[in-house]
PDB file of N, CA and C in Angstrom:
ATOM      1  N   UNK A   1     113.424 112.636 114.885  1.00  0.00           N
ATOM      2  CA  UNK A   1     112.091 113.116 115.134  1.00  0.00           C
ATOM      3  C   UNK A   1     111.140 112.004 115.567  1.00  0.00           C
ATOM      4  N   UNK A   2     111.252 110.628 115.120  1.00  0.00           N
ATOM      5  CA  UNK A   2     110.557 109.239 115.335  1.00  0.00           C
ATOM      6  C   UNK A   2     110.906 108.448 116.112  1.00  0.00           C
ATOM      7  N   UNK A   3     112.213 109.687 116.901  1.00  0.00           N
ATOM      8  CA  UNK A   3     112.802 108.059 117.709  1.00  0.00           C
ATOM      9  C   UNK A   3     112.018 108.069 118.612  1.00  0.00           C
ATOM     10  N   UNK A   4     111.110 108.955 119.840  1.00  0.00           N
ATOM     11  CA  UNK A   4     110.512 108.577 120.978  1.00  0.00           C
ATOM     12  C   UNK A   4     109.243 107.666 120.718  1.00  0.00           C
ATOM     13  N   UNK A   5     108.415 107.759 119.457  1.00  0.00           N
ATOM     14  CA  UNK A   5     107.174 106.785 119.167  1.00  0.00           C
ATOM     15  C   UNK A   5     107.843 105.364 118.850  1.00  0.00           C
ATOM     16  N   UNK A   6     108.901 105.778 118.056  1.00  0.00           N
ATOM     17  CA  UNK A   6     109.295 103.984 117.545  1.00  0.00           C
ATOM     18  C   UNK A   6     109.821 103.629 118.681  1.00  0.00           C
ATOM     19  N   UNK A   7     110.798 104.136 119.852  1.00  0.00           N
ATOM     20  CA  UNK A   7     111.359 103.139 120.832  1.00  0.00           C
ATOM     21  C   UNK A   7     109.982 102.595 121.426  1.00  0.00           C
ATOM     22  N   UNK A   8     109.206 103.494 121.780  1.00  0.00           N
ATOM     23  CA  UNK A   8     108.118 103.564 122.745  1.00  0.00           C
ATOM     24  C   UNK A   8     107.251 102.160 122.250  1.00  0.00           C
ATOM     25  N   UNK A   9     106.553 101.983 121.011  1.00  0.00           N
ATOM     26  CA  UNK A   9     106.460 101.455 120.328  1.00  0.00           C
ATOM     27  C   UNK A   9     107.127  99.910 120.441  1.00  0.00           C
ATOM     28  N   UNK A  10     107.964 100.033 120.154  1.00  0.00           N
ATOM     29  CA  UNK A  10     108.838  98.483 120.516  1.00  0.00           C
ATOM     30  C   UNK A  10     108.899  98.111 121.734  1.00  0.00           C
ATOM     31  N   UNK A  11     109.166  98.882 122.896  1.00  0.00           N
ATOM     32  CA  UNK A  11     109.417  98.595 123.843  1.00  0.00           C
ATOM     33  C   UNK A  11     107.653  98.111 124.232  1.00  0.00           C
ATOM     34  N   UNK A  12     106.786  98.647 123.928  1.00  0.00           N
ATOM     35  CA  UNK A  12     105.579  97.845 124.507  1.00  0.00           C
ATOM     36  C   UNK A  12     105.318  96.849 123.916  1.00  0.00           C
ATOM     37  N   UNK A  13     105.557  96.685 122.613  1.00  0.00           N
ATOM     38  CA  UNK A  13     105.106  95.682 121.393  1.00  0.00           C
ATOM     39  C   UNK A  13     106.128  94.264 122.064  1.00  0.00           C
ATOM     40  N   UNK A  14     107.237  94.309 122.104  1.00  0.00           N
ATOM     41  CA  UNK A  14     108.135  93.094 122.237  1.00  0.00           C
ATOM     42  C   UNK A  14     108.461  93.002 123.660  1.00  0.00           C
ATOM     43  N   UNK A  15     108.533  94.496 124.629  1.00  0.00           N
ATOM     44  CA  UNK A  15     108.960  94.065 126.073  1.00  0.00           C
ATOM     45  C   UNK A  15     108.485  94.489 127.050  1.00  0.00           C
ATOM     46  N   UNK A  16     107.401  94.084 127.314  1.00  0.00           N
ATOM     47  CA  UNK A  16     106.036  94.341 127.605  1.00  0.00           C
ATOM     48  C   UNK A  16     106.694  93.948 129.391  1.00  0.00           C
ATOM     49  N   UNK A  17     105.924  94.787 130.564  1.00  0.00           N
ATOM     50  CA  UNK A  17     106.139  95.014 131.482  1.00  0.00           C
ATOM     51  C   UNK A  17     106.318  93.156 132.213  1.00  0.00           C
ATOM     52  N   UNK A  18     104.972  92.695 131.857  1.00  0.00           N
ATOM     53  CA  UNK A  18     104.360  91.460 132.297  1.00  0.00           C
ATOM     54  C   UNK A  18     104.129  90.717 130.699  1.00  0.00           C
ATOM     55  N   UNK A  19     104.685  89.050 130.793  1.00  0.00           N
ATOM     56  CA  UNK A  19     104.011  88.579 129.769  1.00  0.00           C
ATOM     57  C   UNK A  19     105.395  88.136 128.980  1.00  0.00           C
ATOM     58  N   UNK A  20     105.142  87.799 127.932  1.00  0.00           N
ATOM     59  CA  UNK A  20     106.661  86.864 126.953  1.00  0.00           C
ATOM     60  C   UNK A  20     107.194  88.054 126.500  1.00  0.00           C
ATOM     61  N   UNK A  21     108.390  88.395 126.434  1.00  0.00           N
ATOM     62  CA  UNK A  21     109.082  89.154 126.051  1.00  0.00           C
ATOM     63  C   UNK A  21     109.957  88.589 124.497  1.00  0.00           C
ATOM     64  N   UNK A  22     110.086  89.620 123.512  1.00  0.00           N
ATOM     65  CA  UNK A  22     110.609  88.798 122.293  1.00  0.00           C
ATOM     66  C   UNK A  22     111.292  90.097 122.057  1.00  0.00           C
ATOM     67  N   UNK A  23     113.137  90.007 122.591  1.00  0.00           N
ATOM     68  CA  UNK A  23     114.073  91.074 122.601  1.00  0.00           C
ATOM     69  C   UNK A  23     114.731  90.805 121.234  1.00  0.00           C
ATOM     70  N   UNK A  24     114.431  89.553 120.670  1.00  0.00           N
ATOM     71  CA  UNK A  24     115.567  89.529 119.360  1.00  0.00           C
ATOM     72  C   UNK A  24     114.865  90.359 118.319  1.00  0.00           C
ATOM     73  N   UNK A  25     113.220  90.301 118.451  1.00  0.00           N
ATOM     74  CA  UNK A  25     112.648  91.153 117.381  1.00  0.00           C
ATOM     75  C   UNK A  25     113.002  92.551 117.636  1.00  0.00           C
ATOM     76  N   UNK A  26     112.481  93.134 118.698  1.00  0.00           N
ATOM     77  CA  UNK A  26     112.768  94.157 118.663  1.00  0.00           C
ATOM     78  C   UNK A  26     114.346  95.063 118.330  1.00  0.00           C
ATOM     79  N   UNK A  27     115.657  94.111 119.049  1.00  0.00           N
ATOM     80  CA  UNK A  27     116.326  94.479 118.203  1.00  0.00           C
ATOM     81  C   UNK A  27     117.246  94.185 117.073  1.00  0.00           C
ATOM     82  N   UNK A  28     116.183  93.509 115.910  1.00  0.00           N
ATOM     83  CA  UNK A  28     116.156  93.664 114.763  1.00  0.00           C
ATOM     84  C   UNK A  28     115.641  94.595 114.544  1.00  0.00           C
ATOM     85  N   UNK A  29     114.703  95.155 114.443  1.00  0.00           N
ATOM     86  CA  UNK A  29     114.154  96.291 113.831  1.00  0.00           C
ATOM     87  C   UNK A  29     114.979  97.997 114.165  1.00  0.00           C
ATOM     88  N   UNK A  30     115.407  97.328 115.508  1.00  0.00           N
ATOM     89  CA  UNK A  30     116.996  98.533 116.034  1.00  0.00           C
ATOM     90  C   UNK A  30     118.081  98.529 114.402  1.00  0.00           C
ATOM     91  N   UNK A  31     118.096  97.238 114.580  1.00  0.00           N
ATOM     92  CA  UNK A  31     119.651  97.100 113.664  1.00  0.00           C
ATOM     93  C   UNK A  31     118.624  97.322 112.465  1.00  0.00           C
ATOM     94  N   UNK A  32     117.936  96.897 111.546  1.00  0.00           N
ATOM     95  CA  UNK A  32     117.284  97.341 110.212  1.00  0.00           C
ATOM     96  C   UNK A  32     117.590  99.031 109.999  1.00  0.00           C
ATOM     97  N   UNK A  33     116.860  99.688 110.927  1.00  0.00           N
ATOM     98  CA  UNK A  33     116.925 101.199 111.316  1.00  0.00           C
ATOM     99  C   UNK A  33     117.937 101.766 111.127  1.00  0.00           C
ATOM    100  N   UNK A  34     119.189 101.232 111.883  1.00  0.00           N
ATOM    101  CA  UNK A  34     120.209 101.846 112.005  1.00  0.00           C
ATOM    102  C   UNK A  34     121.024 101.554 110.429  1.00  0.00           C
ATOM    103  N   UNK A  35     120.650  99.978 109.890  1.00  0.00           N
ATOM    104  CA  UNK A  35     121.131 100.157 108.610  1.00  0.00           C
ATOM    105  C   UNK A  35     120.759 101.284 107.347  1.00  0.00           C
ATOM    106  N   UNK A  36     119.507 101.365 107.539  1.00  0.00           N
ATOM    107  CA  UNK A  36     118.863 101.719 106.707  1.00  0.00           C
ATOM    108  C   UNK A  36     119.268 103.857 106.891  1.00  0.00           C
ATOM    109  N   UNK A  37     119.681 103.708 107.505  1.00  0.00           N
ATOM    110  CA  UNK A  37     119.923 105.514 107.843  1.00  0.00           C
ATOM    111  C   UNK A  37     120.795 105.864 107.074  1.00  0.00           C
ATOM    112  N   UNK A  38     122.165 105.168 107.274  1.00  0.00           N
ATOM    113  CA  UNK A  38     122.906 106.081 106.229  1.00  0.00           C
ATOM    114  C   UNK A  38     122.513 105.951 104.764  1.00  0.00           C
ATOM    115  N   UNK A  39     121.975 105.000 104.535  1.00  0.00           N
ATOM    116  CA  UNK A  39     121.490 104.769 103.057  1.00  0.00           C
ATOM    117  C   UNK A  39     120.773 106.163 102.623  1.00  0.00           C
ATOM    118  N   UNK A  40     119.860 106.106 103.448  1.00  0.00           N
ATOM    119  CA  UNK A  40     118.932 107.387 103.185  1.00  0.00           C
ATOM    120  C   UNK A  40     119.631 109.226 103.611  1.00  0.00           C
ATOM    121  N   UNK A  41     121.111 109.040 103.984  1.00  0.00           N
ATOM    122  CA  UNK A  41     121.867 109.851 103.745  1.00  0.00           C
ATOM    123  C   UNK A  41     122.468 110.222 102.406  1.00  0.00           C
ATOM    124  N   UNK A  42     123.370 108.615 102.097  1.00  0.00           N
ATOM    125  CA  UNK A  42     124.378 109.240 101.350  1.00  0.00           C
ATOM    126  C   UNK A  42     123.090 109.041  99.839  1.00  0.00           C
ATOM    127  N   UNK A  43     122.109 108.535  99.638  1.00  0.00           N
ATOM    128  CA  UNK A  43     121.958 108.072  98.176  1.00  0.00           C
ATOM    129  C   UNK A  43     121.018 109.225  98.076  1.00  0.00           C
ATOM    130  N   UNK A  44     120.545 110.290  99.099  1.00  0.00           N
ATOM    131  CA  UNK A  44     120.097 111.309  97.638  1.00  0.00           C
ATOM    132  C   UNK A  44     121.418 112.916  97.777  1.00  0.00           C
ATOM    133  N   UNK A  45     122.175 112.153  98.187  1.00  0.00           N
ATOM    134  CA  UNK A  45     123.456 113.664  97.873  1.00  0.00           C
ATOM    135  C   UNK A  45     123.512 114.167  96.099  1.00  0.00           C
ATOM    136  N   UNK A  46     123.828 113.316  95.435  1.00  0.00           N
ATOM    137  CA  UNK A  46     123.589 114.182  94.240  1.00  0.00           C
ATOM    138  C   UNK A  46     122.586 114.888  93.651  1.00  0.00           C
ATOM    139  N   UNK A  47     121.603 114.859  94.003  1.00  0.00           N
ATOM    140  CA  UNK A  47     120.044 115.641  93.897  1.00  0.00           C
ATOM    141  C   UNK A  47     120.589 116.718  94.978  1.00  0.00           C
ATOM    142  N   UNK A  48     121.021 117.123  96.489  1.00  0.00           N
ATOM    143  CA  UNK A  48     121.353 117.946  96.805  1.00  0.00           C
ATOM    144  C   UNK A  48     122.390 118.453  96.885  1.00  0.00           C
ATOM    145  N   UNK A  49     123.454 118.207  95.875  1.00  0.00           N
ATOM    146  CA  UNK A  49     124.301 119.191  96.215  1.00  0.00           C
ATOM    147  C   UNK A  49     124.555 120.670  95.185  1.00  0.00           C
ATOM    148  N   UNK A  50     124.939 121.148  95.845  1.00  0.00           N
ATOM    149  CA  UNK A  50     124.830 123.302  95.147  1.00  0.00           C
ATOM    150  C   UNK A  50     125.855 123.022  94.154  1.00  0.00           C
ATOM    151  N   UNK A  51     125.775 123.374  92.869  1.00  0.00           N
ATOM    152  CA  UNK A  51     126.559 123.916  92.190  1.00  0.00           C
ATOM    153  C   UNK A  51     127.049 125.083  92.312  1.00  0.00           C
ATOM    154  N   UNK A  52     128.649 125.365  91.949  1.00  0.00           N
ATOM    155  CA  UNK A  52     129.061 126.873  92.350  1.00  0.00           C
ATOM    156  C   UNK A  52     130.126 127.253  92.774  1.00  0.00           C
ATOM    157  N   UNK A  53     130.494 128.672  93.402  1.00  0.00           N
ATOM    158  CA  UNK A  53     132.293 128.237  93.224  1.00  0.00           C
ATOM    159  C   UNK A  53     132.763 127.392  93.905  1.00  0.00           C
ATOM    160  N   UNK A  54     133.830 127.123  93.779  1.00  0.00           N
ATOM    161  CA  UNK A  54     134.485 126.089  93.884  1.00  0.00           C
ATOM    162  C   UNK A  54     134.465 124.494  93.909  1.00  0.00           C
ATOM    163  N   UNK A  55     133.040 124.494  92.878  1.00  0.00           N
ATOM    164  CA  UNK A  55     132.970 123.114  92.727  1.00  0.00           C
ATOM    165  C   UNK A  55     132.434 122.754  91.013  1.00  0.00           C
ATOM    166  N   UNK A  56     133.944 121.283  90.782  1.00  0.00           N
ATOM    167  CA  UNK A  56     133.589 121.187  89.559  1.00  0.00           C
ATOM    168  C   UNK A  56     132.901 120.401  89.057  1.00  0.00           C
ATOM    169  N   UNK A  57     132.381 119.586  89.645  1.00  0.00           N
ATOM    170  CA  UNK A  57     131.321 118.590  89.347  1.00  0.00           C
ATOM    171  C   UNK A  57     129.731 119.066  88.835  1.00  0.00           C
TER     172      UNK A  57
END
């Protein structure tokens, strides 16, 4: 849902048409992102998952 403001976002902030360009920041904040996703997948699964048939946990 955030990806078109955040690329958009970086891409003017660090690689700006005219002027110093700083590509390692920007993708750091690529790679942070991309770390940070599955985290925010797998660590709230036990808060959502259904109890019910066929499960015994």
């Amino acid at each position: 849902m955030c990806r078109g403001p955040f690329s958009c976002t970086l891409l003017a902030r660090y690689r700006p048409e005219t002027g110093p360009r700083d590509t390692a920041t920007s993708w750091l904040f690529v790679a942070l992102t991309a770390g940070v996703a599955p985290v925010g997948l797998i660590v709230p699964l036990r808060f959502i998952r259904v109890h019910g048939a066929g499960h015994t946990d």
